[in-house]
N, C-alpha and C. Protein backbone atom coordinates (compact mmCIF):
# COMPACT_ATOMS: atom_id res chain seq x y z
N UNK A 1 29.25 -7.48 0.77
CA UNK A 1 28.34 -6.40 0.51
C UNK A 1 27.23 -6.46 1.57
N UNK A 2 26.81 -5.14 2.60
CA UNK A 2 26.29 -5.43 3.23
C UNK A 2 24.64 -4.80 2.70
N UNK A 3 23.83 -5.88 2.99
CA UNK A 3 22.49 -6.17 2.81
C UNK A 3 21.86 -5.00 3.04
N UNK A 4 21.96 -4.22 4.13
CA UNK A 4 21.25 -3.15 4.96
C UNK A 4 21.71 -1.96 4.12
N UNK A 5 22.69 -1.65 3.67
CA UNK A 5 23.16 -0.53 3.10
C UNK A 5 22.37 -0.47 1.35
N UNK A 6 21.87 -1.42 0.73
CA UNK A 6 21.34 -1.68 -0.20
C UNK A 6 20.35 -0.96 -0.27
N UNK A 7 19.85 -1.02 -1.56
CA UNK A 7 18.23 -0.13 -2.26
C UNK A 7 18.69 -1.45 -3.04
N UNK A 8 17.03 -1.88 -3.07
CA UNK A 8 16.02 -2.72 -3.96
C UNK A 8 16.62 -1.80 -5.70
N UNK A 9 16.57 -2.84 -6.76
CA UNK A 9 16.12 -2.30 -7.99
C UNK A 9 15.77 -3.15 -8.66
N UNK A 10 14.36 -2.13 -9.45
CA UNK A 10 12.92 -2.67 -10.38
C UNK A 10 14.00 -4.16 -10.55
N UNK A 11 12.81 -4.98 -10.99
CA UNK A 11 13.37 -6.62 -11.60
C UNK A 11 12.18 -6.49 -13.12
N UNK A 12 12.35 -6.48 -13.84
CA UNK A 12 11.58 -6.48 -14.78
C UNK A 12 11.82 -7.95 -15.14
N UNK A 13 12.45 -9.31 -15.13
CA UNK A 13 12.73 -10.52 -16.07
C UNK A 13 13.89 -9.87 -16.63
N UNK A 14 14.00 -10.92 -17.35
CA UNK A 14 15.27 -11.26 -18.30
C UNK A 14 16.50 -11.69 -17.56
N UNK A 15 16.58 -11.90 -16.27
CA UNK A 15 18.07 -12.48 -15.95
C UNK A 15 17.64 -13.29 -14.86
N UNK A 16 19.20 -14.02 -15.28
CA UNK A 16 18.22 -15.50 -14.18
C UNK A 16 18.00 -15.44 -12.31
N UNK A 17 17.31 -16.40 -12.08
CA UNK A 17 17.90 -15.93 -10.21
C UNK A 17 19.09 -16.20 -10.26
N UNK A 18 19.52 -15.99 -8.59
CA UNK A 18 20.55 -16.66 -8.19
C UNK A 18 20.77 -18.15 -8.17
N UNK A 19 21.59 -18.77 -7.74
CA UNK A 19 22.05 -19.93 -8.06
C UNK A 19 22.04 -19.98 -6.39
N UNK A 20 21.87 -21.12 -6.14
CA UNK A 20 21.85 -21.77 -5.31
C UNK A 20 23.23 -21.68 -4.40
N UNK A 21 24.47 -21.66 -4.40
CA UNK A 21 25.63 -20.81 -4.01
C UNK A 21 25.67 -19.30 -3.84
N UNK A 22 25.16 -18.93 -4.41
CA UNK A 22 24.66 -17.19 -4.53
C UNK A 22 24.25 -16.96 -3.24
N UNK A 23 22.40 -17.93 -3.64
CA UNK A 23 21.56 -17.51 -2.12
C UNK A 23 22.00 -17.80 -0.78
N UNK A 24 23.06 -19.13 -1.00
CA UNK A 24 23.38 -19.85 0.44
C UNK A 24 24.35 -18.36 1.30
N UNK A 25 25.17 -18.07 0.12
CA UNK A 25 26.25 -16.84 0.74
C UNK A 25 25.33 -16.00 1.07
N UNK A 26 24.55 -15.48 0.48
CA UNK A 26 23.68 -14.10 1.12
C UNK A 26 23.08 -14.35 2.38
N UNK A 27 22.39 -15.58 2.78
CA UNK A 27 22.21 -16.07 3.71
C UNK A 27 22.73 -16.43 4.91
N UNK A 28 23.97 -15.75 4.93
CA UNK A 28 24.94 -15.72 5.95
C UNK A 28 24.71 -14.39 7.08
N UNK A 29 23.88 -13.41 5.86
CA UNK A 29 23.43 -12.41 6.53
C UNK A 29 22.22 -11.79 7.42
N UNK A 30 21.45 -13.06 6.80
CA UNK A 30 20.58 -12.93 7.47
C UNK A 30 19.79 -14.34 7.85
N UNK A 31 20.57 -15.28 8.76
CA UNK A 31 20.67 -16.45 9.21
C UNK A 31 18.94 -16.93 9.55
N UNK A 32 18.88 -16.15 10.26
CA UNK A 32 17.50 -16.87 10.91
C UNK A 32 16.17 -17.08 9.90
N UNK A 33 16.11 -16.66 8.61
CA UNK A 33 15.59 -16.84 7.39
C UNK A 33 15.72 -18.43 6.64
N UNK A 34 14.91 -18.66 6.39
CA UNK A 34 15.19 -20.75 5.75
C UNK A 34 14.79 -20.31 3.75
N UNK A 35 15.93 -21.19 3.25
CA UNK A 35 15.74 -21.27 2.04
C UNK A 35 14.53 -22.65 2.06
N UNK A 36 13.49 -21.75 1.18
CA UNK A 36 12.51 -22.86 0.45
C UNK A 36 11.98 -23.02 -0.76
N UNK A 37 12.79 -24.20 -1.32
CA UNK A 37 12.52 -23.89 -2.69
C UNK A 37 13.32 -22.87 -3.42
N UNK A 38 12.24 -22.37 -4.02
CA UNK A 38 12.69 -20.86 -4.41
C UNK A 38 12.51 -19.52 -4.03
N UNK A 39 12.22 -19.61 -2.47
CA UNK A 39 12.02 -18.19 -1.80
C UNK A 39 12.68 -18.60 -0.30
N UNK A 40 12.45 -17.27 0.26
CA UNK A 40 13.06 -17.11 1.41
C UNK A 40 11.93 -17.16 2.30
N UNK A 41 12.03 -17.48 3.93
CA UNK A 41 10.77 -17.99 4.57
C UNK A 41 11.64 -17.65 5.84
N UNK A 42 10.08 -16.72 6.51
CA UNK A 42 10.60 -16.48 8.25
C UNK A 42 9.22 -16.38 9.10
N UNK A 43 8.97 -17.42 10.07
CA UNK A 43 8.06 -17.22 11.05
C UNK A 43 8.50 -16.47 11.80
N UNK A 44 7.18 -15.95 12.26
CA UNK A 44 7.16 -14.34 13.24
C UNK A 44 5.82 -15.08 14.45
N UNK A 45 5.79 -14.97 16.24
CA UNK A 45 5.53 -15.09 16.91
C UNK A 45 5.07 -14.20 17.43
N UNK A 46 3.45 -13.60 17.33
CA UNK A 46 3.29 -12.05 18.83
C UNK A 46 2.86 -12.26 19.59
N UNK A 47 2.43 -11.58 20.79
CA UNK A 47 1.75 -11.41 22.07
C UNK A 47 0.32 -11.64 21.58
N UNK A 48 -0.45 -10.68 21.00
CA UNK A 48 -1.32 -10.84 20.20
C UNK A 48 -1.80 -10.67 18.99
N UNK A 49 -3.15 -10.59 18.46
CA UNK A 49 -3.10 -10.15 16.94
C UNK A 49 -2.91 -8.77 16.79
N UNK A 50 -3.15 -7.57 17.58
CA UNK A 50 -3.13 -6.26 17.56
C UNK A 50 -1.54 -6.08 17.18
N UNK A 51 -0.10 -6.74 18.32
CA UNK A 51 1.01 -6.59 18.19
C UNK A 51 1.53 -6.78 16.30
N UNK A 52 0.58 -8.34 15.93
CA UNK A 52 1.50 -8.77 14.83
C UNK A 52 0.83 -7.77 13.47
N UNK A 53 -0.14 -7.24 13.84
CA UNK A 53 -1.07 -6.51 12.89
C UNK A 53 0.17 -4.98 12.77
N UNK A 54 1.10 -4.42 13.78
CA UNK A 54 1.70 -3.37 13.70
C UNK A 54 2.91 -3.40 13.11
N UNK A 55 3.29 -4.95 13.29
CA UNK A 55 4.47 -5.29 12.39
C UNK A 55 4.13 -5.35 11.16
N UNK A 56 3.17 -6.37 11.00
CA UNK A 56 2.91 -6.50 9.09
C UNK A 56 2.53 -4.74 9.04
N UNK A 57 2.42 -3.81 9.14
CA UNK A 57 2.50 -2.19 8.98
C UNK A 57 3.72 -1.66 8.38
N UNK A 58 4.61 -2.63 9.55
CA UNK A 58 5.99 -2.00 9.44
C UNK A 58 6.56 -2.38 8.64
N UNK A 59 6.26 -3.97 8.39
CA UNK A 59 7.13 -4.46 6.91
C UNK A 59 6.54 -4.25 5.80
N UNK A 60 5.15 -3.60 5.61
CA UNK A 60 4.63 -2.92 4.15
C UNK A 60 5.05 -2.07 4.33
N UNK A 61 5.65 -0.72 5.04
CA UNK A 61 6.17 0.30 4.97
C UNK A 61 7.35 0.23 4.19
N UNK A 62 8.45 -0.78 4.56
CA UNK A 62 9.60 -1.70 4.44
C UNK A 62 9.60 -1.64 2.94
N UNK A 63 8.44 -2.71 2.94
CA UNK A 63 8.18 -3.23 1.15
C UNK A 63 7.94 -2.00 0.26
N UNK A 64 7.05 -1.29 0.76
CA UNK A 64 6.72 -0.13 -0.22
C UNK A 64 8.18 0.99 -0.30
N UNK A 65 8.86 1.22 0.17
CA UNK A 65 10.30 1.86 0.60
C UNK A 65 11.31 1.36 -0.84
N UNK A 66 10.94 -0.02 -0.80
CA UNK A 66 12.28 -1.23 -1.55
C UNK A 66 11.62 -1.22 -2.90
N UNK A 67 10.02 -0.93 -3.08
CA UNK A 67 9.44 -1.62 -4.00
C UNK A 67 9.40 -2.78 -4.55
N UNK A 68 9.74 -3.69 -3.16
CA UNK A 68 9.45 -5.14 -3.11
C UNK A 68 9.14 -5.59 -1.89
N UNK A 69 7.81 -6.96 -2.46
CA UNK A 69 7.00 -6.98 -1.61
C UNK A 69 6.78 -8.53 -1.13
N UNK A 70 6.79 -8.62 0.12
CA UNK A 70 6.99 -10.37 0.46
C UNK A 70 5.34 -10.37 0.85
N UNK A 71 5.36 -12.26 0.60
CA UNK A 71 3.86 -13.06 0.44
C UNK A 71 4.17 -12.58 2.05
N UNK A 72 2.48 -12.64 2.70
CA UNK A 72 2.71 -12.30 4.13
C UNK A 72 1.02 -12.94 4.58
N UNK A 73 1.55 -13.76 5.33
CA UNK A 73 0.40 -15.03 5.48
C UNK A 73 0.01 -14.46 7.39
N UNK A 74 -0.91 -14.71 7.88
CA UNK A 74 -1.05 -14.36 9.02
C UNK A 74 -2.29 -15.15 9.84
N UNK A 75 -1.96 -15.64 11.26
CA UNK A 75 -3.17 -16.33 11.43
C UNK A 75 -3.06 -16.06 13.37
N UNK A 76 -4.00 -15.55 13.56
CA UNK A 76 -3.80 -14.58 14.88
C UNK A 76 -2.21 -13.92 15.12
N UNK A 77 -1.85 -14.12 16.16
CA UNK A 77 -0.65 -13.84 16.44
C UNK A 77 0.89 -14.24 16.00
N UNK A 78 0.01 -15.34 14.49
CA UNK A 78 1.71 -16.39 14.35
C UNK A 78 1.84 -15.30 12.68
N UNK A 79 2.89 -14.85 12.44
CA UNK A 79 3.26 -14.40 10.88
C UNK A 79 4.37 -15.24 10.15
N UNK A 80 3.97 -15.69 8.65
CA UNK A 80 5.00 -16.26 7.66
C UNK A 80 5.06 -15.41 6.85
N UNK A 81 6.45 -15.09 6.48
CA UNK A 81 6.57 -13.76 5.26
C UNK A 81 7.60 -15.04 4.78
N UNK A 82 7.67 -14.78 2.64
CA UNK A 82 8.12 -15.31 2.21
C UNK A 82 8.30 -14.28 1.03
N UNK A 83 9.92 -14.28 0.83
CA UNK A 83 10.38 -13.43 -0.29
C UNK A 83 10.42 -14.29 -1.46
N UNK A 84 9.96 -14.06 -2.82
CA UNK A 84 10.48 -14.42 -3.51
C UNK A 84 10.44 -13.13 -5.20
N UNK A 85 11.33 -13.37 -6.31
CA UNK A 85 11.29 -12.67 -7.60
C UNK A 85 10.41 -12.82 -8.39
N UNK A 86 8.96 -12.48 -8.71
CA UNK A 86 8.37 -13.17 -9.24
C UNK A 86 8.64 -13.22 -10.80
N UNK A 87 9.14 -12.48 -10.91
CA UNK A 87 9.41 -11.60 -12.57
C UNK A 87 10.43 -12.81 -13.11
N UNK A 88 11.16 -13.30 -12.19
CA UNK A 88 12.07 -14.28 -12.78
C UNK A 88 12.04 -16.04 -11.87
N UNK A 89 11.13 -16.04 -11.42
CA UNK A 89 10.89 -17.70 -10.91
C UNK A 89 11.63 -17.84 -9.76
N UNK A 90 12.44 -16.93 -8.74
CA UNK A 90 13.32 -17.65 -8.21
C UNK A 90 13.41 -16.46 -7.22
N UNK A 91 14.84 -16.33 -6.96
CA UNK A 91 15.15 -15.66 -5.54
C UNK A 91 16.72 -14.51 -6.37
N UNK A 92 16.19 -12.95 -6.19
CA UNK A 92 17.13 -11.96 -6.62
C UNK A 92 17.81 -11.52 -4.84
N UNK A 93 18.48 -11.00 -5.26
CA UNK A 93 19.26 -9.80 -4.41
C UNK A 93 18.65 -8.99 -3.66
N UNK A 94 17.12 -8.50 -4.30
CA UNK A 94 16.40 -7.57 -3.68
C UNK A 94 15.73 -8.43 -2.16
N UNK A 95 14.98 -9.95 -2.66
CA UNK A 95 14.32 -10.82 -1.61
C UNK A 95 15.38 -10.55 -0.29
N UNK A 96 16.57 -10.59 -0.66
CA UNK A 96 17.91 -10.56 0.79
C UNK A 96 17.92 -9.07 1.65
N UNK A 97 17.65 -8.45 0.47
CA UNK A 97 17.82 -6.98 1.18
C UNK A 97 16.35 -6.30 1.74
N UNK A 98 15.05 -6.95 1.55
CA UNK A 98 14.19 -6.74 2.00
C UNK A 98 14.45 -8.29 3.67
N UNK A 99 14.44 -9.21 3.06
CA UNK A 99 14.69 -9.43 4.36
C UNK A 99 15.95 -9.43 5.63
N UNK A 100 16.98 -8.77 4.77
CA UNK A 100 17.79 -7.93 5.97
C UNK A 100 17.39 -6.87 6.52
N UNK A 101 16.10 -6.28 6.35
CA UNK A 101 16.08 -4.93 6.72
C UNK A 101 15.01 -5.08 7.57
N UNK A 102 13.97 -6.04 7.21
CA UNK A 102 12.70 -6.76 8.31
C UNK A 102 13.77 -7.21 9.38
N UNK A 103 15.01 -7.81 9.61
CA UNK A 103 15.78 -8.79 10.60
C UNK A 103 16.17 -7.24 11.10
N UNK A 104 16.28 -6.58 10.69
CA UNK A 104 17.08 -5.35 11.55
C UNK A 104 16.07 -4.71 12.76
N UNK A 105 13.90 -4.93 12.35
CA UNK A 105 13.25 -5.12 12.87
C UNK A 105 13.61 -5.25 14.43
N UNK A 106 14.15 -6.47 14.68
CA UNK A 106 14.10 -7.08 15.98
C UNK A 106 15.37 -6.95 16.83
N UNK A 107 16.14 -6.05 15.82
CA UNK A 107 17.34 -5.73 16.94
C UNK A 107 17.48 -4.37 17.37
């Protein structure tokens, strides 16, 4: 199932994350992403802070689109975005398809 062709849907709770086999397979798709814990984690590198300030734009555009929204940490030019479910403790389907669609970003 490919990641990019996906729409996000609401997570209200009640079902569990994925399992640890689940996330590893989804993760095939979007490689350059590190399992941590229980979320997904990707450093981002810019020219300067103006550059990385137009991306975090582009991936709230992203997030608001999916209606899911990654932690997004920033400190001049370096960015950490980290997906995780909060509704259910762990890592859904949606965290993969928001960050397959940020990875589509850079190609």
């Amino acid at each position: 199932m490919n990641l990019l062709k996906q729409k996000c849907v609401p997570c209200e709770g009640g079902m569990p994350p994925l399992t640890q086999e689940q996330a590893v397979k989804h993760l095939e798709q979007i490689p350059s992403w590190k399992l941590v814990l229980n979320t997904l984690e990707k450093k981002f590198t810019f020219k300067n802070f103006k550059e990385a300030m137009v991306f975090i734009n582009i991936v709230a555009d992203i997030a608001e689109n999916e209606g899911h929204h990654p932690d997004i940490f920033i400190s001049y030019n370096k960015i950490t975005l980290t997906l995780t479910t909060h509704a259910i403790k762990g890592l859904s389907v949606n965290d993969f398809i928001v960050a397959a669609k940020i990875d589509a970003l850079e190609k």
